[in-house]
N, C-alpha and C. Protein backbone atom coordinates (compact mmCIF):
# COMPACT_ATOMS: atom_id res chain seq x y z
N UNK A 1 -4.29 -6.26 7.35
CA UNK A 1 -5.24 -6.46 6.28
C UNK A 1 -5.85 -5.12 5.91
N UNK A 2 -5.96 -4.69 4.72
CA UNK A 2 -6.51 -3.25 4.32
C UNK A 2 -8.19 -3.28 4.69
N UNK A 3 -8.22 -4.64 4.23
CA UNK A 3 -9.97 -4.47 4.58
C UNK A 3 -10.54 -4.12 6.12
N UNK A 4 -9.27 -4.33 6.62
CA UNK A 4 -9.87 -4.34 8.31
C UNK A 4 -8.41 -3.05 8.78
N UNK A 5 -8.01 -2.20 8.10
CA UNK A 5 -7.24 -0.94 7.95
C UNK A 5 -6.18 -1.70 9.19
N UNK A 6 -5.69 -2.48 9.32
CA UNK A 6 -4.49 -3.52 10.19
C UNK A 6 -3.26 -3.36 9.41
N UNK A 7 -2.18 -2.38 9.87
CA UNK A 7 -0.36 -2.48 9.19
C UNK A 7 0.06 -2.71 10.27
N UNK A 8 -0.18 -2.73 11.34
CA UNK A 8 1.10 -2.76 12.29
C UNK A 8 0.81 -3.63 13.35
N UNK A 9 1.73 -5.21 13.29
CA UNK A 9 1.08 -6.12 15.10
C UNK A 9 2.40 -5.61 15.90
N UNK A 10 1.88 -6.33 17.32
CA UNK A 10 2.74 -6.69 18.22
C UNK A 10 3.03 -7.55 18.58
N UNK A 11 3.62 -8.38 18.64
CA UNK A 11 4.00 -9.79 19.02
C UNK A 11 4.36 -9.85 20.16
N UNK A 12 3.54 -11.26 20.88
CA UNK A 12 4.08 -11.52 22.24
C UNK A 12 4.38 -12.58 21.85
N UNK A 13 4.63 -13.86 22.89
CA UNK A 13 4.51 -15.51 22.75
C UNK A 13 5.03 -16.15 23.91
N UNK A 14 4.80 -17.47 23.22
CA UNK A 14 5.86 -18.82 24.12
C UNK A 14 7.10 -18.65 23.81
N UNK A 15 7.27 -18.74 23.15
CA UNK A 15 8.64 -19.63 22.01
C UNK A 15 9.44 -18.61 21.33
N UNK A 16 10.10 -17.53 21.76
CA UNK A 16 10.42 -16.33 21.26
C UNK A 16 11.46 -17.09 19.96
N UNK A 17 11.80 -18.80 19.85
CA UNK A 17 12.95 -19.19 18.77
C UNK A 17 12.03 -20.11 17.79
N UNK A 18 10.74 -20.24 18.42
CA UNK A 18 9.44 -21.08 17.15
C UNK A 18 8.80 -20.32 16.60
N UNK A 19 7.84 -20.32 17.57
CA UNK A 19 6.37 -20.09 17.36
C UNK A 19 6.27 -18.14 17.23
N UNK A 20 6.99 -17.18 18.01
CA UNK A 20 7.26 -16.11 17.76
C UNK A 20 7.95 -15.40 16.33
N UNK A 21 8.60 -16.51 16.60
CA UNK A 21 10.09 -15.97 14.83
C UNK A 21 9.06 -16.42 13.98
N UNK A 22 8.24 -17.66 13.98
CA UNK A 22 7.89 -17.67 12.62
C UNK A 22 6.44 -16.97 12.11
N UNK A 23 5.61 -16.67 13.40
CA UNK A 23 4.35 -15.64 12.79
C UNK A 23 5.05 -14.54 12.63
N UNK A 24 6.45 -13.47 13.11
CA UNK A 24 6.75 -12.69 12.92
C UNK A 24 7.01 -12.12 11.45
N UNK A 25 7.78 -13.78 10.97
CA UNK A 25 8.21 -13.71 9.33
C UNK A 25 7.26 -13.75 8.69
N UNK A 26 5.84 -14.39 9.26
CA UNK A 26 5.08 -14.81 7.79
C UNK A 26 3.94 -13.22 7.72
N UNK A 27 4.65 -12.67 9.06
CA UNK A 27 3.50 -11.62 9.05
C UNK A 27 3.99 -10.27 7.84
N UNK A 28 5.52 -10.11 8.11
CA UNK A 28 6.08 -9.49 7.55
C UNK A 28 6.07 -9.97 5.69
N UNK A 29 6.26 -11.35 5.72
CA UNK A 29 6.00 -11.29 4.19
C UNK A 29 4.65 -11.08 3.81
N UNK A 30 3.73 -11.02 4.44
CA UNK A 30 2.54 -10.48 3.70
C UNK A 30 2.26 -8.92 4.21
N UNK A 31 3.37 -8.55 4.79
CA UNK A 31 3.55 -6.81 4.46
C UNK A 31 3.29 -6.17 5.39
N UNK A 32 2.92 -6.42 6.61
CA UNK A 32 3.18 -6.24 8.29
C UNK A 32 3.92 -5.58 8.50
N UNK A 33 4.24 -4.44 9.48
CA UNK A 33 4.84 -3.64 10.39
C UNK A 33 5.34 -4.74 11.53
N UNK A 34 5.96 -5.31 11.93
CA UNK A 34 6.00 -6.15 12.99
C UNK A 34 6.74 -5.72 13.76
N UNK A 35 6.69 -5.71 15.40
CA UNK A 35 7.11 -5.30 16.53
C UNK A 35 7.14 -6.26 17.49
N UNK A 36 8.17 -7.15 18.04
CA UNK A 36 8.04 -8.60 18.94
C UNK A 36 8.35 -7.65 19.94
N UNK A 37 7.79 -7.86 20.97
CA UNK A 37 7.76 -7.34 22.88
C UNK A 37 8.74 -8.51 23.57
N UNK A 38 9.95 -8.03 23.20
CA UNK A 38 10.68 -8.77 23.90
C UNK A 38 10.50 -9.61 25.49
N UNK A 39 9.80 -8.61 25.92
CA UNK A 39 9.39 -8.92 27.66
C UNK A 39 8.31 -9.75 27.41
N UNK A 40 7.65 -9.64 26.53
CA UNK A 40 6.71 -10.38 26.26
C UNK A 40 6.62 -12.10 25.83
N UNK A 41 8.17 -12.54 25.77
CA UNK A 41 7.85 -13.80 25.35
C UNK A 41 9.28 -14.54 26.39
N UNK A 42 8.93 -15.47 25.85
CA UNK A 42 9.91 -16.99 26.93
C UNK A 42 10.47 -17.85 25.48
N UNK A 43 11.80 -17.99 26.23
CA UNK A 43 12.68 -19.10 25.47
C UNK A 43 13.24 -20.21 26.29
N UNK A 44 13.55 -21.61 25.91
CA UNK A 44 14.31 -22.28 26.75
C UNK A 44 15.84 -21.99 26.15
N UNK A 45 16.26 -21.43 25.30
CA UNK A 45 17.47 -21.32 25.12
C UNK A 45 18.22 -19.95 24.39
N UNK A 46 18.99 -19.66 23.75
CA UNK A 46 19.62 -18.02 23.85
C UNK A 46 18.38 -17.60 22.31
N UNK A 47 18.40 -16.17 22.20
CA UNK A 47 17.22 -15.49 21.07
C UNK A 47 17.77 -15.41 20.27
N UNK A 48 19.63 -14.97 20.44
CA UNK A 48 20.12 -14.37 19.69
C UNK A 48 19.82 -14.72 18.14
N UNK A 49 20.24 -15.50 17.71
CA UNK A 49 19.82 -16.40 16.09
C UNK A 49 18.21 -16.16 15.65
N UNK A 50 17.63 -16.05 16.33
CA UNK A 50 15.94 -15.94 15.87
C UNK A 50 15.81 -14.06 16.04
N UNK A 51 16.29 -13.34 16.98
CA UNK A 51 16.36 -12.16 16.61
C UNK A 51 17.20 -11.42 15.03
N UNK A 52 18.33 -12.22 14.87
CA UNK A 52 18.79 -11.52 14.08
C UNK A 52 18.01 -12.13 12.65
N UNK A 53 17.82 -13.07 12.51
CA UNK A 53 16.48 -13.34 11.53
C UNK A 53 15.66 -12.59 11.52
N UNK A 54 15.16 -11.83 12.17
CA UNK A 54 13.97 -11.74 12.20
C UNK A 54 14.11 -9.73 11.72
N UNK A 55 15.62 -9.27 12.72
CA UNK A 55 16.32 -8.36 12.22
C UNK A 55 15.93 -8.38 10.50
N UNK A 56 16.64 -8.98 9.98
CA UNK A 56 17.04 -9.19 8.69
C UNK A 56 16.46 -8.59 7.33
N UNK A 57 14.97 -9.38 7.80
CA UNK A 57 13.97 -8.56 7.08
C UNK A 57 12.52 -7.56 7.56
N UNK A 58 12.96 -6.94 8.59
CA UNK A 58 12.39 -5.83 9.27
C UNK A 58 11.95 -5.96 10.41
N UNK A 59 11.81 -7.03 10.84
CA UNK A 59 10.48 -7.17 12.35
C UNK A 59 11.80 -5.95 13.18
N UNK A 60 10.90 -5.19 14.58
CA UNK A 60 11.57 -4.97 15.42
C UNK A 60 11.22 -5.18 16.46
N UNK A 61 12.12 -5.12 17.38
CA UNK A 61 12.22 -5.91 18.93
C UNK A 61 12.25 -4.65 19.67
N UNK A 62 11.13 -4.51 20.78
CA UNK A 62 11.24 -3.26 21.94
C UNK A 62 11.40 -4.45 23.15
């Protein structure tokens, strides 16, 4: 948010294929720097598909 001088999150989470992928996207469409902490989150099943989404339109994964 400019008013509060905020470009760049970090993302942790639960749900690295819900709840992670989708604040990641909605952060990025309103113009976010986004960075998901891979170590930082839990899946019950593979990332791959929600990373490369998320690839797609800029978020990055450390």
């Amino acid at each position: 948010m400019k008013r509060y001088d905020v470009g760049r999150l970090r993302l942790v989470g639960l749900d690295m294929n819900y709840c992670v992928q989708k604040t990641a996207l909605a952060a990025r469409k309103r113009g976010y720097e986004v960075t998901v902490v891979k170590e930082g989150t839990l899946a019950a099943t593979q990332t791959e598909s929600a990373e490369k989404k998320m690839s797609s339109v800029g978020v990055a994964t450390c």
